[in-house]
PDB file of N, CA and C in Angstrom:
ATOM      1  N   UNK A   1      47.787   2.164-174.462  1.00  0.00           N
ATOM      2  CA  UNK A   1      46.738   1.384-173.838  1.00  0.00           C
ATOM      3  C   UNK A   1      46.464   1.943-172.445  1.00  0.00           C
ATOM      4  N   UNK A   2      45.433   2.104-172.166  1.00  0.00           N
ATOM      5  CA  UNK A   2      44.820   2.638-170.882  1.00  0.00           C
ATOM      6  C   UNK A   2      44.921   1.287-170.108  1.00  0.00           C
ATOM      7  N   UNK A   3      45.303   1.584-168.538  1.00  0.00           N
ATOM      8  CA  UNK A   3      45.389   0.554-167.634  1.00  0.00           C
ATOM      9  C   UNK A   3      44.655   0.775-166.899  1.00  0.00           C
ATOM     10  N   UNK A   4      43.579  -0.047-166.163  1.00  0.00           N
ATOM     11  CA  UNK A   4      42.831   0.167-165.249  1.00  0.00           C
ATOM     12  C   UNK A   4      43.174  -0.597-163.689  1.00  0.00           C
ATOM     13  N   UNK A   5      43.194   0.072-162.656  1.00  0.00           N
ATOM     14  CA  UNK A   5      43.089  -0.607-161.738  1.00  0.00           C
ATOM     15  C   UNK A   5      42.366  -1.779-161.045  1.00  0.00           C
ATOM     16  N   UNK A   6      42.878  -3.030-160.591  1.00  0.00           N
ATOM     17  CA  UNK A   6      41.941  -3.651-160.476  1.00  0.00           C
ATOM     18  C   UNK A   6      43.007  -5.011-158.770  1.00  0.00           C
ATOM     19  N   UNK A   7      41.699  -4.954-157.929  1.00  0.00           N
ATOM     20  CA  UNK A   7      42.470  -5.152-156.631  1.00  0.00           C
ATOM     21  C   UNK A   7      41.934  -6.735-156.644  1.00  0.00           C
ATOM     22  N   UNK A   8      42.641  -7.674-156.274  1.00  0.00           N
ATOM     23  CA  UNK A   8      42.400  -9.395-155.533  1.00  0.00           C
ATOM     24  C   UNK A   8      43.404  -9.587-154.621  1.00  0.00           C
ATOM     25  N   UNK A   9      42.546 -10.928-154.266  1.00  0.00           N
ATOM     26  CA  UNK A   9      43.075 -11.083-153.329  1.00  0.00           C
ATOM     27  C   UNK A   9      43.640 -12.809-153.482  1.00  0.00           C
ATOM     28  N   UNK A  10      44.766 -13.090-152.985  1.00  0.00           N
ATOM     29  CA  UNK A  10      45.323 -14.276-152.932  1.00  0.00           C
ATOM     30  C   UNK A  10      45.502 -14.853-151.803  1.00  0.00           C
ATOM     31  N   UNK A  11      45.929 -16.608-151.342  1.00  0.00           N
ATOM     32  CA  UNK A  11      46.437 -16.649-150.796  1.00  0.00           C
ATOM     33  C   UNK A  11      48.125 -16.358-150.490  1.00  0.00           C
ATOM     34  N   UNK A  12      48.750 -16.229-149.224  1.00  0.00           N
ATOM     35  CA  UNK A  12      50.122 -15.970-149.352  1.00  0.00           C
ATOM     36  C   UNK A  12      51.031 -17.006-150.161  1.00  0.00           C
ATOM     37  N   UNK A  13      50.684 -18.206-150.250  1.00  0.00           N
ATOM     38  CA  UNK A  13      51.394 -18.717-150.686  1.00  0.00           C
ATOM     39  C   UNK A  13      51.559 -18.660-152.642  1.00  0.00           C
ATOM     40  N   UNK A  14      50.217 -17.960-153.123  1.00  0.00           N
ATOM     41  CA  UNK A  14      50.319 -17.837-153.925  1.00  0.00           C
ATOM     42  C   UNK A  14      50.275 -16.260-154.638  1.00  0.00           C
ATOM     43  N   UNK A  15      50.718 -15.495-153.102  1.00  0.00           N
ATOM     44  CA  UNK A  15      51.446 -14.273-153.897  1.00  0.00           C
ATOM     45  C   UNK A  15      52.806 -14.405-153.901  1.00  0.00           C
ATOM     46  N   UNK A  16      53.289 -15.456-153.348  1.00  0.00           N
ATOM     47  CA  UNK A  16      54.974 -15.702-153.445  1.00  0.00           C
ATOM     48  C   UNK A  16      54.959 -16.073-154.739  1.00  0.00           C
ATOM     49  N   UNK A  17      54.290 -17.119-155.353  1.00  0.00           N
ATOM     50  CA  UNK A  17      54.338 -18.001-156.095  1.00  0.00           C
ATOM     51  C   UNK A  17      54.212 -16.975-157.622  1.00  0.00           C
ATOM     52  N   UNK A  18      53.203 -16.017-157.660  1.00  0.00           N
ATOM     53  CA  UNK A  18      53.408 -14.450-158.471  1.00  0.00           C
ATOM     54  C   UNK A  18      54.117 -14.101-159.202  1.00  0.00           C
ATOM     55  N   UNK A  19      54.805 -13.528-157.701  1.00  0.00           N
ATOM     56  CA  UNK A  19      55.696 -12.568-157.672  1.00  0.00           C
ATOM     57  C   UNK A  19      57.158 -12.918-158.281  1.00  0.00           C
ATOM     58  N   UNK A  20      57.467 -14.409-157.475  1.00  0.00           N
ATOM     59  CA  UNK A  20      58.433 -15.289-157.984  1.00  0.00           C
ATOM     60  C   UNK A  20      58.557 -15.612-159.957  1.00  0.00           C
ATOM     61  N   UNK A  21      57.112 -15.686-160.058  1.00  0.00           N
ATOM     62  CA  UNK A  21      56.904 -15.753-161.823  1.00  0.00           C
ATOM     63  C   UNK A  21      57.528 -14.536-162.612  1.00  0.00           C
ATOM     64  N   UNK A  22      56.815 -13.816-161.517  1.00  0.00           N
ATOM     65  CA  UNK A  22      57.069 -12.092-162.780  1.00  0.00           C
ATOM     66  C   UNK A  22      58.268 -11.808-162.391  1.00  0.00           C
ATOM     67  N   UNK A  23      59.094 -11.220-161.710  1.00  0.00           N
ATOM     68  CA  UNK A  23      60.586 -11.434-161.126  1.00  0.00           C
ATOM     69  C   UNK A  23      61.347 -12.424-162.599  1.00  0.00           C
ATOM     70  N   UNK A  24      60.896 -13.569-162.525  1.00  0.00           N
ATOM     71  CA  UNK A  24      61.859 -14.442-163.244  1.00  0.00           C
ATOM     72  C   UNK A  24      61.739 -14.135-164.701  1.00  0.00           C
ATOM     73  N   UNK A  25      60.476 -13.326-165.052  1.00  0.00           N
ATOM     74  CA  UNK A  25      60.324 -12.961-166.343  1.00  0.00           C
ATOM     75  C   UNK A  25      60.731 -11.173-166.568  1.00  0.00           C
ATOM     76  N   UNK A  26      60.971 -10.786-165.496  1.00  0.00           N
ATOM     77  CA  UNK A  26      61.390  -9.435-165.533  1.00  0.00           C
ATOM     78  C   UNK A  26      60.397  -8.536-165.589  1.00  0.00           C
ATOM     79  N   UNK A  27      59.410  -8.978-165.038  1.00  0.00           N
ATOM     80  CA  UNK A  27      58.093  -7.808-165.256  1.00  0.00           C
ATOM     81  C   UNK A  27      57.617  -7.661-164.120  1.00  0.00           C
ATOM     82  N   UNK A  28      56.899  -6.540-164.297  1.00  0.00           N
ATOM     83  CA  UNK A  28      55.902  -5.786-163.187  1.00  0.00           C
ATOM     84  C   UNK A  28      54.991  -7.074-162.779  1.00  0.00           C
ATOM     85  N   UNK A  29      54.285  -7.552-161.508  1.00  0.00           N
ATOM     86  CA  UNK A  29      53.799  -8.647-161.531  1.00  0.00           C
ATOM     87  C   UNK A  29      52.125  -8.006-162.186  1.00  0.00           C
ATOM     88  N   UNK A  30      51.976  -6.788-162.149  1.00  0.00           N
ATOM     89  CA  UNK A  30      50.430  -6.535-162.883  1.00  0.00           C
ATOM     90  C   UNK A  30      50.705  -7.258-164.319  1.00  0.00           C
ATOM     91  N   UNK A  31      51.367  -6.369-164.707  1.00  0.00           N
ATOM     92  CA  UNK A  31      51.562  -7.075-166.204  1.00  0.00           C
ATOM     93  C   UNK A  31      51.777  -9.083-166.377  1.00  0.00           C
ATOM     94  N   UNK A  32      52.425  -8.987-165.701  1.00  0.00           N
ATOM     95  CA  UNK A  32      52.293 -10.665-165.258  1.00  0.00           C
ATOM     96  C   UNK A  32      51.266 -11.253-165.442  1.00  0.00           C
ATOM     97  N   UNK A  33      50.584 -11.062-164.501  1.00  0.00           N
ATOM     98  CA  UNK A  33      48.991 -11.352-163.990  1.00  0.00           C
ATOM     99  C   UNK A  33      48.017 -11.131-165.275  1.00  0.00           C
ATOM    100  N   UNK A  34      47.883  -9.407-165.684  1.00  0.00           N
ATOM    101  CA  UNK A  34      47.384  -9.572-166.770  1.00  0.00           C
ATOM    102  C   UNK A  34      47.327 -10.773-168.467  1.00  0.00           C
ATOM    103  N   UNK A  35      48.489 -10.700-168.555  1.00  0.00           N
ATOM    104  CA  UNK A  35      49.173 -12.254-169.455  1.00  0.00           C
ATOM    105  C   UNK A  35      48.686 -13.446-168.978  1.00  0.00           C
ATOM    106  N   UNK A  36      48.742 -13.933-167.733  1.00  0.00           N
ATOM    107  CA  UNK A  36      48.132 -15.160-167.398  1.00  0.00           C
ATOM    108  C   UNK A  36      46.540 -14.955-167.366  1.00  0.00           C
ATOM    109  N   UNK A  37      46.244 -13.576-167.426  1.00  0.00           N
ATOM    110  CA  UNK A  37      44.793 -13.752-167.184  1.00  0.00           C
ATOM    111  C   UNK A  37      44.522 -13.900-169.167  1.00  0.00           C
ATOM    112  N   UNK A  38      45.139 -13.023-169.482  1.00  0.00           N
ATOM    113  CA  UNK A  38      44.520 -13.823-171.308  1.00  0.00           C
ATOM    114  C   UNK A  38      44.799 -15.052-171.882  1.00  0.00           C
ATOM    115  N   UNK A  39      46.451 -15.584-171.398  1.00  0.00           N
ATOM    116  CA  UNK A  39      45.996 -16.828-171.831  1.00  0.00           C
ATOM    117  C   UNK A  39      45.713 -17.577-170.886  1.00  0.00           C
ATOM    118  N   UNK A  40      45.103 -17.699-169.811  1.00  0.00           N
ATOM    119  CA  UNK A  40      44.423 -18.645-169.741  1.00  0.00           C
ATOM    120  C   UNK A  40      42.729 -18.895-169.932  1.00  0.00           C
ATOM    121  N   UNK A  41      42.542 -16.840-170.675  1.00  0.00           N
ATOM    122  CA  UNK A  41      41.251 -16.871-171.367  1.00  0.00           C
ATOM    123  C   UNK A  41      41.049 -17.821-172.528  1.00  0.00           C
ATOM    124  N   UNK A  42      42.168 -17.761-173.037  1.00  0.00           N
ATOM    125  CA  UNK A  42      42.837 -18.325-174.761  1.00  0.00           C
ATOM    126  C   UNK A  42      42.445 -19.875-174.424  1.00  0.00           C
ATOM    127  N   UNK A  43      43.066 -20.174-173.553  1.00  0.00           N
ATOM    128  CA  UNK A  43      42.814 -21.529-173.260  1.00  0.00           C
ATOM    129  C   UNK A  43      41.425 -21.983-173.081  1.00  0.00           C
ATOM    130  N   UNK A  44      41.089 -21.384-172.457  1.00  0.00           N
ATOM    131  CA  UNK A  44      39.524 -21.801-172.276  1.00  0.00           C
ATOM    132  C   UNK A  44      39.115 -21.459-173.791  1.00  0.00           C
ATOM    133  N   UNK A  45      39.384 -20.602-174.168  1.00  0.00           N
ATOM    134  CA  UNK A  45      38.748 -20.942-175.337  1.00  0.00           C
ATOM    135  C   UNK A  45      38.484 -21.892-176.254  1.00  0.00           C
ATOM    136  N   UNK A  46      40.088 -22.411-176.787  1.00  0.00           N
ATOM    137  CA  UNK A  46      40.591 -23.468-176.910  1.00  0.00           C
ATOM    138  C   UNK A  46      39.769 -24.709-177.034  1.00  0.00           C
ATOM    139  N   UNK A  47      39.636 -25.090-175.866  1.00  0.00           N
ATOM    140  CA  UNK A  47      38.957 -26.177-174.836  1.00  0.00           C
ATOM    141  C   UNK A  47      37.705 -26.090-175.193  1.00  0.00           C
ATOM    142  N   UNK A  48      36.971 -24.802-175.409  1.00  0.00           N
ATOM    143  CA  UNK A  48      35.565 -25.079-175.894  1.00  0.00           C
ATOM    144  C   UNK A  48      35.615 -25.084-177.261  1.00  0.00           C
ATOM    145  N   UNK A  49      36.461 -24.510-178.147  1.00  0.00           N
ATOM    146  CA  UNK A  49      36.436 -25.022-179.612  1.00  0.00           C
ATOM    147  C   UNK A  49      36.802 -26.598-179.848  1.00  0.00           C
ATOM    148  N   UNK A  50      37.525 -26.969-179.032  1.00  0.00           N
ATOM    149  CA  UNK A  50      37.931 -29.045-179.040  1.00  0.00           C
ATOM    150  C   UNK A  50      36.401 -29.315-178.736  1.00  0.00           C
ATOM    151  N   UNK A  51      35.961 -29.189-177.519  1.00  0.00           N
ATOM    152  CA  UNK A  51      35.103 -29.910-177.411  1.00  0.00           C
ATOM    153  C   UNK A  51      33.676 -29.691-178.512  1.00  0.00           C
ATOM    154  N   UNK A  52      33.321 -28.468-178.852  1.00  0.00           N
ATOM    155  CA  UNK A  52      32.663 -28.329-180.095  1.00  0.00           C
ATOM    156  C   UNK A  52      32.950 -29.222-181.533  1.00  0.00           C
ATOM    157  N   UNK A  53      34.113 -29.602-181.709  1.00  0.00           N
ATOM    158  CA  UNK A  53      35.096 -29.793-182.490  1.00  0.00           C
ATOM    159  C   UNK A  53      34.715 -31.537-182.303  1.00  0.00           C
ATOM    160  N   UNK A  54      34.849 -32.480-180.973  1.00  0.00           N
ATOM    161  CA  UNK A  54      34.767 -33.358-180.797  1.00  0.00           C
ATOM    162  C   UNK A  54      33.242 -33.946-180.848  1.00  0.00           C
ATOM    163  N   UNK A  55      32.494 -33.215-180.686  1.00  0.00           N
ATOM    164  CA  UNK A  55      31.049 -33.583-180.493  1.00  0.00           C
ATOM    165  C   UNK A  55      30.940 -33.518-182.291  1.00  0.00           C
ATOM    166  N   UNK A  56      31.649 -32.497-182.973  1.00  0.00           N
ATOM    167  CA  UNK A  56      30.744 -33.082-184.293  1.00  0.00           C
ATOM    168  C   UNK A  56      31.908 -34.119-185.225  1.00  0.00           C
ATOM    169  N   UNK A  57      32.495 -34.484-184.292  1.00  0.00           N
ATOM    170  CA  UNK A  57      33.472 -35.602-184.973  1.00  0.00           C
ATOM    171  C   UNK A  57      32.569 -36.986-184.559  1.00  0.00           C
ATOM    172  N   UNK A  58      32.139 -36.727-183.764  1.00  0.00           N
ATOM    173  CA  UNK A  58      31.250 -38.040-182.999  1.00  0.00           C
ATOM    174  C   UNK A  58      29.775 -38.123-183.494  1.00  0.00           C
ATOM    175  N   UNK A  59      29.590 -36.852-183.539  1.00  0.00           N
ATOM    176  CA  UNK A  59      27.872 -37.406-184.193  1.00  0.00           C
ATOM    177  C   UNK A  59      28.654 -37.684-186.284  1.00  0.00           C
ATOM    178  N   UNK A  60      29.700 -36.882-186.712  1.00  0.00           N
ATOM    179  CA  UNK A  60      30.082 -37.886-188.404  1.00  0.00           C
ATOM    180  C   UNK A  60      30.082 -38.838-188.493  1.00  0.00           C
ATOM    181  N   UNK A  61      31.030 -39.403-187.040  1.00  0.00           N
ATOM    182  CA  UNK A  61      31.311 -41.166-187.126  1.00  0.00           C
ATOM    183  C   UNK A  61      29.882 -41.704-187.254  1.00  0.00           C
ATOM    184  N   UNK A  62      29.289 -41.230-186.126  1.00  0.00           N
ATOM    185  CA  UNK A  62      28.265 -42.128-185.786  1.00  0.00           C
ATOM    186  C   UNK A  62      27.153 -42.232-186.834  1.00  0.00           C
ATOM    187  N   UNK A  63      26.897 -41.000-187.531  1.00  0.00           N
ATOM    188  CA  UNK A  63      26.159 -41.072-188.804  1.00  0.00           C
ATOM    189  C   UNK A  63      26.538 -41.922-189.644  1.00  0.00           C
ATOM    190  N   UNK A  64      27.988 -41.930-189.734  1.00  0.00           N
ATOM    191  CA  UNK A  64      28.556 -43.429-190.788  1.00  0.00           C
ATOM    192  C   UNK A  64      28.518 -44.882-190.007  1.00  0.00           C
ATOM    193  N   UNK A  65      28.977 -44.736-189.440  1.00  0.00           N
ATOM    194  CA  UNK A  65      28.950 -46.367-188.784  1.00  0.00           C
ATOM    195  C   UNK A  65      28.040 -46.849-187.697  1.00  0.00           C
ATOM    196  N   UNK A  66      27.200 -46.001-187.260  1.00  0.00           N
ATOM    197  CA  UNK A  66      26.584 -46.198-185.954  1.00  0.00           C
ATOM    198  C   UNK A  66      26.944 -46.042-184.721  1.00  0.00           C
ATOM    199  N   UNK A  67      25.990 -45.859-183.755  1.00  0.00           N
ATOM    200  CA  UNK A  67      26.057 -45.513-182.441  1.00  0.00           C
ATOM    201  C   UNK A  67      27.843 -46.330-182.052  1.00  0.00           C
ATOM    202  N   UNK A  68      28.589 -45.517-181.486  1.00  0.00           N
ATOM    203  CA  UNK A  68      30.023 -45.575-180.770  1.00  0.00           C
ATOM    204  C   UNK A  68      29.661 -46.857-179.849  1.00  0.00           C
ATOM    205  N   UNK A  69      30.486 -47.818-179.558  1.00  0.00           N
ATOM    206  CA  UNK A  69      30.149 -48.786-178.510  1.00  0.00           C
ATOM    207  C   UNK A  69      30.454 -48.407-176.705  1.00  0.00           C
ATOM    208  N   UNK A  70      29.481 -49.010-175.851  1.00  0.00           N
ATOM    209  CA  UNK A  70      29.750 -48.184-174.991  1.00  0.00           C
ATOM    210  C   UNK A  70      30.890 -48.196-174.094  1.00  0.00           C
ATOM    211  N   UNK A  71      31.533 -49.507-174.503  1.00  0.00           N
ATOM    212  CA  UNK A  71      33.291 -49.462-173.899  1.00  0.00           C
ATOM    213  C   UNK A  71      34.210 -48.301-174.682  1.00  0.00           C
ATOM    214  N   UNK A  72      33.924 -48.212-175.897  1.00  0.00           N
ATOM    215  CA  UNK A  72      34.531 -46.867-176.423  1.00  0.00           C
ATOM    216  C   UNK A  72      34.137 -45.252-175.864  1.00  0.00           C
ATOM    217  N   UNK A  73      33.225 -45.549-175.302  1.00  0.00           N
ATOM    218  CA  UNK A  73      32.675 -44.574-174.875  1.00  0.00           C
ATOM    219  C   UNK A  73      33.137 -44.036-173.469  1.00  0.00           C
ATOM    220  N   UNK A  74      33.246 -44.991-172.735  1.00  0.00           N
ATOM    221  CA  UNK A  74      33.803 -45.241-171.387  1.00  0.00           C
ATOM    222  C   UNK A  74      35.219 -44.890-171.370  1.00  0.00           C
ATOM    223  N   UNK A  75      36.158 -45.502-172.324  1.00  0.00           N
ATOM    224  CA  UNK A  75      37.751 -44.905-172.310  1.00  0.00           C
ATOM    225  C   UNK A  75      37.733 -43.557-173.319  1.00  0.00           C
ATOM    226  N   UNK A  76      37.080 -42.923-173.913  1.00  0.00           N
ATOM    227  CA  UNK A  76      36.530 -41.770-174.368  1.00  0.00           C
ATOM    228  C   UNK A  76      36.401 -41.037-173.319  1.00  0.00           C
ATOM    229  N   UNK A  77      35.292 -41.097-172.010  1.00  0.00           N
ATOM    230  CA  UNK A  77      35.193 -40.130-170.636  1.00  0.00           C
ATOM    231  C   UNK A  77      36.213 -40.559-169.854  1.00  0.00           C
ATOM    232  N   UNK A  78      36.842 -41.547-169.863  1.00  0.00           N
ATOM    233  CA  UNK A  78      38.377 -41.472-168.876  1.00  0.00           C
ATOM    234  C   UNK A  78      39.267 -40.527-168.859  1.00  0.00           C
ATOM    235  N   UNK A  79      39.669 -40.487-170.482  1.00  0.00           N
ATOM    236  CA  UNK A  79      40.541 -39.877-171.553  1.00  0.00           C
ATOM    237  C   UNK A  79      40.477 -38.241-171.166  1.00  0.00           C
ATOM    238  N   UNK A  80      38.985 -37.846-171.186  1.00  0.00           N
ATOM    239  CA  UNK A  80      38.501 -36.803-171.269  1.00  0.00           C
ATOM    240  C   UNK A  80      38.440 -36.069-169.667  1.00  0.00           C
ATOM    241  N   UNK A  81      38.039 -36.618-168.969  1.00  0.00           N
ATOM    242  CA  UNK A  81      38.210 -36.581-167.207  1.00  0.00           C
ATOM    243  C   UNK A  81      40.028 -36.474-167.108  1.00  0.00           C
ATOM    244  N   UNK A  82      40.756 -37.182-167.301  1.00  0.00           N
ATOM    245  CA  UNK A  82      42.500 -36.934-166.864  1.00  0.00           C
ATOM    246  C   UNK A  82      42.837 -35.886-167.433  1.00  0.00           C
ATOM    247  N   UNK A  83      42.134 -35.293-169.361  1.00  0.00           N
ATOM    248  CA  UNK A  83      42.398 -34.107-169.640  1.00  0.00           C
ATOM    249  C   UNK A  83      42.105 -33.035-169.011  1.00  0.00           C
ATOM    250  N   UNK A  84      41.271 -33.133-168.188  1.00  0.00           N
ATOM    251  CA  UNK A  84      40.626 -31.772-167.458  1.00  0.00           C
ATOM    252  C   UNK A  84      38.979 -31.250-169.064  1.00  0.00           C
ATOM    253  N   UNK A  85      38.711 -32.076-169.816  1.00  0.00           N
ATOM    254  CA  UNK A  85      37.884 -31.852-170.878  1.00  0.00           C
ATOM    255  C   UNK A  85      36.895 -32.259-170.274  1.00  0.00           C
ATOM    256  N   UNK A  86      36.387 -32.957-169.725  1.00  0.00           N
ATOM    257  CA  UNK A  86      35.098 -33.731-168.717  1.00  0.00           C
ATOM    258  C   UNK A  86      34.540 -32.785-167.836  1.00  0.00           C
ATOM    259  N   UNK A  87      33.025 -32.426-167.631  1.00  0.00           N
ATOM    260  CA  UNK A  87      32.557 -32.172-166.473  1.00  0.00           C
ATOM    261  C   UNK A  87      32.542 -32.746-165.524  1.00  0.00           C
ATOM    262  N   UNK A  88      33.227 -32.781-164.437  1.00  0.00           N
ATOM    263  CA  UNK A  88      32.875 -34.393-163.414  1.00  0.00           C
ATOM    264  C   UNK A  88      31.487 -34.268-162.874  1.00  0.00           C
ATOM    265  N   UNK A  89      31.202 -33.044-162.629  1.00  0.00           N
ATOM    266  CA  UNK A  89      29.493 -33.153-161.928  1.00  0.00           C
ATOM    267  C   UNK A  89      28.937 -33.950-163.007  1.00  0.00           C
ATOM    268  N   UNK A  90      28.598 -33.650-164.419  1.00  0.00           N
ATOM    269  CA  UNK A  90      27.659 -34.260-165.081  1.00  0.00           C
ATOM    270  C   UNK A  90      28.076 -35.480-165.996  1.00  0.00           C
ATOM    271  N   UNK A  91      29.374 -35.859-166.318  1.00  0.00           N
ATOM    272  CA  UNK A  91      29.969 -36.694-167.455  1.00  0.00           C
ATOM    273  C   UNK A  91      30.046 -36.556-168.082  1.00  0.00           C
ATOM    274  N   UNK A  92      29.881 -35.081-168.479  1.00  0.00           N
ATOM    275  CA  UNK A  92      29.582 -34.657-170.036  1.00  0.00           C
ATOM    276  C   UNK A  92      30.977 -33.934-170.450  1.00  0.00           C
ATOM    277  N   UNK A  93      30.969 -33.680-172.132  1.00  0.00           N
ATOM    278  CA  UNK A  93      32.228 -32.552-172.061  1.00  0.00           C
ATOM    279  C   UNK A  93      31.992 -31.184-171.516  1.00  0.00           C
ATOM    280  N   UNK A  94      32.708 -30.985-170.833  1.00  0.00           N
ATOM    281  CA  UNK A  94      32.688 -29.278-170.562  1.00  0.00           C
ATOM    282  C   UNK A  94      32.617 -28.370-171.100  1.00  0.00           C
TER     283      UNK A  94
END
Protein backbone atom coordinates (compact mmCIF):
# COMPACT_ATOMS: atom_id res chain seq x y z
CA UNK A 1 0.00 0.00 0.00
CA UNK A 2 1.30 3.37 -0.96
CA UNK A 3 1.30 5.96 1.96
CA UNK A 4 0.79 9.38 1.36
CA UNK A 5 1.76 12.22 3.36
CA UNK A 6 -0.62 14.22 4.93
CA UNK A 7 0.05 17.26 7.70
CA UNK A 8 -2.83 18.65 10.69
CA UNK A 9 -2.92 20.27 13.04
CA UNK A 10 -4.18 19.69 16.71
CA UNK A 11 -4.62 21.08 19.76
CA UNK A 12 -1.77 20.16 22.42
CA UNK A 13 -3.86 18.64 24.48
CA UNK A 14 -5.03 16.47 21.96
CA UNK A 15 -1.71 15.49 20.54
CA UNK A 16 -0.98 14.06 24.02
CA UNK A 17 -4.17 12.47 23.99
CA UNK A 18 -2.83 10.65 20.25
CA UNK A 19 0.04 9.84 20.96
CA UNK A 20 -0.92 8.35 24.40
CA UNK A 21 -3.59 6.08 22.17
CA UNK A 22 -1.06 4.81 19.66
CA UNK A 23 1.79 4.15 22.30
CA UNK A 24 -0.84 2.02 24.22
CA UNK A 25 -1.69 0.16 21.06
CA UNK A 26 1.89 -0.14 19.93
CA UNK A 27 1.73 1.75 16.76
CA UNK A 28 3.14 4.46 14.80
CA UNK A 29 0.61 7.29 15.76
CA UNK A 30 0.11 7.83 11.62
CA UNK A 31 -1.16 4.51 11.46
CA UNK A 32 -3.22 5.27 14.54
CA UNK A 33 -4.78 8.22 13.19
CA UNK A 34 -5.30 6.63 9.92
CA UNK A 35 -7.67 3.70 11.78
CA UNK A 36 -9.56 6.29 13.64
CA UNK A 37 -9.94 8.17 10.56
CA UNK A 38 -11.84 4.92 8.84
CA UNK A 39 -13.71 3.99 11.51
CA UNK A 40 -14.99 6.78 12.35
CA UNK A 41 -15.77 7.01 8.45
CA UNK A 42 -17.57 3.48 9.14
CA UNK A 43 -19.46 5.07 11.68
CA UNK A 44 -20.80 7.74 9.97
CA UNK A 45 -21.77 5.56 7.73
CA UNK A 46 -23.53 3.50 9.95
CA UNK A 47 -25.54 6.41 11.30
CA UNK A 48 -26.72 7.30 7.88
CA UNK A 49 -27.81 3.74 7.02
CA UNK A 50 -30.01 3.81 10.75
CA UNK A 51 -31.33 6.81 9.97
CA UNK A 52 -32.36 5.79 6.29
CA UNK A 53 -33.35 2.62 7.95
CA UNK A 54 -35.58 4.57 10.57
CA UNK A 55 -37.38 6.91 8.27
CA UNK A 56 -38.71 3.89 6.30
CA UNK A 57 -39.67 2.08 9.47
CA UNK A 58 -41.80 5.20 10.21
CA UNK A 59 -43.38 6.02 7.04
CA UNK A 60 -44.47 1.37 7.24
CA UNK A 61 -45.92 2.09 10.60
CA UNK A 62 -47.54 4.99 9.61
CA UNK A 63 -48.96 3.56 6.36
CA UNK A 64 -50.49 0.84 8.70
CA UNK A 65 -51.77 2.58 11.55
CA UNK A 66 -51.57 6.21 10.91
CA UNK A 67 -49.82 9.33 11.47
CA UNK A 68 -47.32 8.52 14.87
CA UNK A 69 -48.82 10.65 17.81
CA UNK A 70 -47.08 13.71 18.51
CA UNK A 71 -45.96 12.78 22.15
CA UNK A 72 -44.40 9.74 20.43
CA UNK A 73 -42.84 11.80 18.33
CA UNK A 74 -41.39 14.12 20.85
CA UNK A 75 -39.66 11.14 23.00
CA UNK A 76 -38.64 9.79 19.44
CA UNK A 77 -36.44 13.43 18.94
CA UNK A 78 -35.26 13.26 22.63
CA UNK A 79 -34.11 9.68 22.11
CA UNK A 80 -32.56 10.72 18.91
CA UNK A 81 -30.83 14.21 20.13
CA UNK A 82 -28.95 12.15 23.43
CA UNK A 83 -27.95 9.62 20.55
CA UNK A 84 -26.06 12.16 18.73
CA UNK A 85 -28.83 10.87 15.58
CA UNK A 86 -30.70 14.39 15.66
CA UNK A 87 -29.74 17.49 13.81
CA UNK A 88 -30.06 20.07 16.57
CA UNK A 89 -30.06 23.05 14.05
CA UNK A 90 -33.09 21.58 12.27
CA UNK A 91 -34.89 18.59 14.45
CA UNK A 92 -34.56 16.46 11.94
CA UNK A 93 -32.52 13.10 11.68
CA UNK A 94 -29.13 13.74 10.55
Amino acid sequence: MTARKLSISVPPEIEETIKAAAAEEGKPVSAWLAEAAVEKAHLAELATQARAAMAELLADFEREHGPLPEESRQRARQFLAETGLLDDASGRAA
